[in-house]
Protein backbone atom coordinates (compact mmCIF):
# COMPACT_ATOMS: atom_id res chain seq x y z
CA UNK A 1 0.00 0.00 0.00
CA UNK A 2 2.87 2.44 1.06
CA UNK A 3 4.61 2.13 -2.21
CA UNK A 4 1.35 2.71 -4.38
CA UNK A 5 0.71 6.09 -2.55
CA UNK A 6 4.70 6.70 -3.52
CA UNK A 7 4.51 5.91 -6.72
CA UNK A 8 1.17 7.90 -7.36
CA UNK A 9 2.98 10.53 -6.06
CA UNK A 10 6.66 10.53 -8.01
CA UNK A 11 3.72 9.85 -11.03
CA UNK A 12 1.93 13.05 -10.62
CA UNK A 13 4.96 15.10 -9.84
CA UNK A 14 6.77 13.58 -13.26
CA UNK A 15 3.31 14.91 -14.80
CA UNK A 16 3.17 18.53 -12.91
CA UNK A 17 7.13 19.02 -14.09
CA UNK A 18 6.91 17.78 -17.41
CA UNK A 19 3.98 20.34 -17.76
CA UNK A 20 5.86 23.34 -16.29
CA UNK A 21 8.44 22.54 -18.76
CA UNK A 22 5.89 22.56 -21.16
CA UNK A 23 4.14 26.05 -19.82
CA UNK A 24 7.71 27.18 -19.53
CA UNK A 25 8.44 27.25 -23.29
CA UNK A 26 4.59 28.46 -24.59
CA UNK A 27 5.62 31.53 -22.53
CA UNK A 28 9.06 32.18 -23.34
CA UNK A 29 7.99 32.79 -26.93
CA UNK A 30 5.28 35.14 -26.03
CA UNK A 31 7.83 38.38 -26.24
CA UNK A 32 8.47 37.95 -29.57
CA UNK A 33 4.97 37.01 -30.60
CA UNK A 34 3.78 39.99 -29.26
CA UNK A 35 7.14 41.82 -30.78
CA UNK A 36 5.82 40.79 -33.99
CA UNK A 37 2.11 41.63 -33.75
CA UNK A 38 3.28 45.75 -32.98
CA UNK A 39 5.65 45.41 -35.92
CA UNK A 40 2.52 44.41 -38.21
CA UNK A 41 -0.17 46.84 -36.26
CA UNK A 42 2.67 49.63 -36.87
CA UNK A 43 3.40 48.80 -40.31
CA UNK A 44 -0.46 49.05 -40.83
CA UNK A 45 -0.71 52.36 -39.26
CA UNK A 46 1.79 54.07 -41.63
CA UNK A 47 0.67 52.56 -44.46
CA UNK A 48 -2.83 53.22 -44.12
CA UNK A 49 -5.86 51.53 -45.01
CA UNK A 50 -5.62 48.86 -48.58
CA UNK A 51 -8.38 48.67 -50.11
CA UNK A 52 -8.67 45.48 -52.52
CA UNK A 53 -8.88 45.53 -56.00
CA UNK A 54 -12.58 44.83 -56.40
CA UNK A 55 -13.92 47.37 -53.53
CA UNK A 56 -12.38 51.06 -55.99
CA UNK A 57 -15.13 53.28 -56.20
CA UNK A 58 -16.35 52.62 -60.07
CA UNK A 59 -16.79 56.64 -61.74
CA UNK A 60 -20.26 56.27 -63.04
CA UNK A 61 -20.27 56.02 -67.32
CA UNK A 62 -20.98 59.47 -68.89
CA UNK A 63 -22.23 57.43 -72.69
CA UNK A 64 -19.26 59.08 -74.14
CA UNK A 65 -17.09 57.09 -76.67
CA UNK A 66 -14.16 58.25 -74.56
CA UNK A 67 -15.45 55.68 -71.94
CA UNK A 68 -15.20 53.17 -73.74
């Protein structure tokens, strides 16, 4: 009985470190995540709005040949 309750123990510590270690690494790659994502939002901001190729405002057609 004693060495069930130890090894359910050494089991759920092995569990609990391996994820910390895990944990550990998902958040040491959060700086530069969020490095990138201002690089992008400030590149946006300069830049200005895109707008796509289908959403230009279409001058309305006078019937003049030049249209054409």
């Amino acid at each position: 009985m004693e060495v069930q309750i130890i090894v359910g123990i050494l089991g759920a510590a092995g569990v609990i470190s391996a994820f910390m270690y895990a944990l550990k690494g998902l958040l040491d790659q959060l700086p530069d995540l969020i490095r990138s994502v201002r690089l992008v939002l400030d590149e946006l901001r300069r830049t200005g709005p895109t707008s796509s190729p289908g959403s230009e405002e279409r001058r309305p057609s006078s019937g003049s040949p030049d249209d054409l």
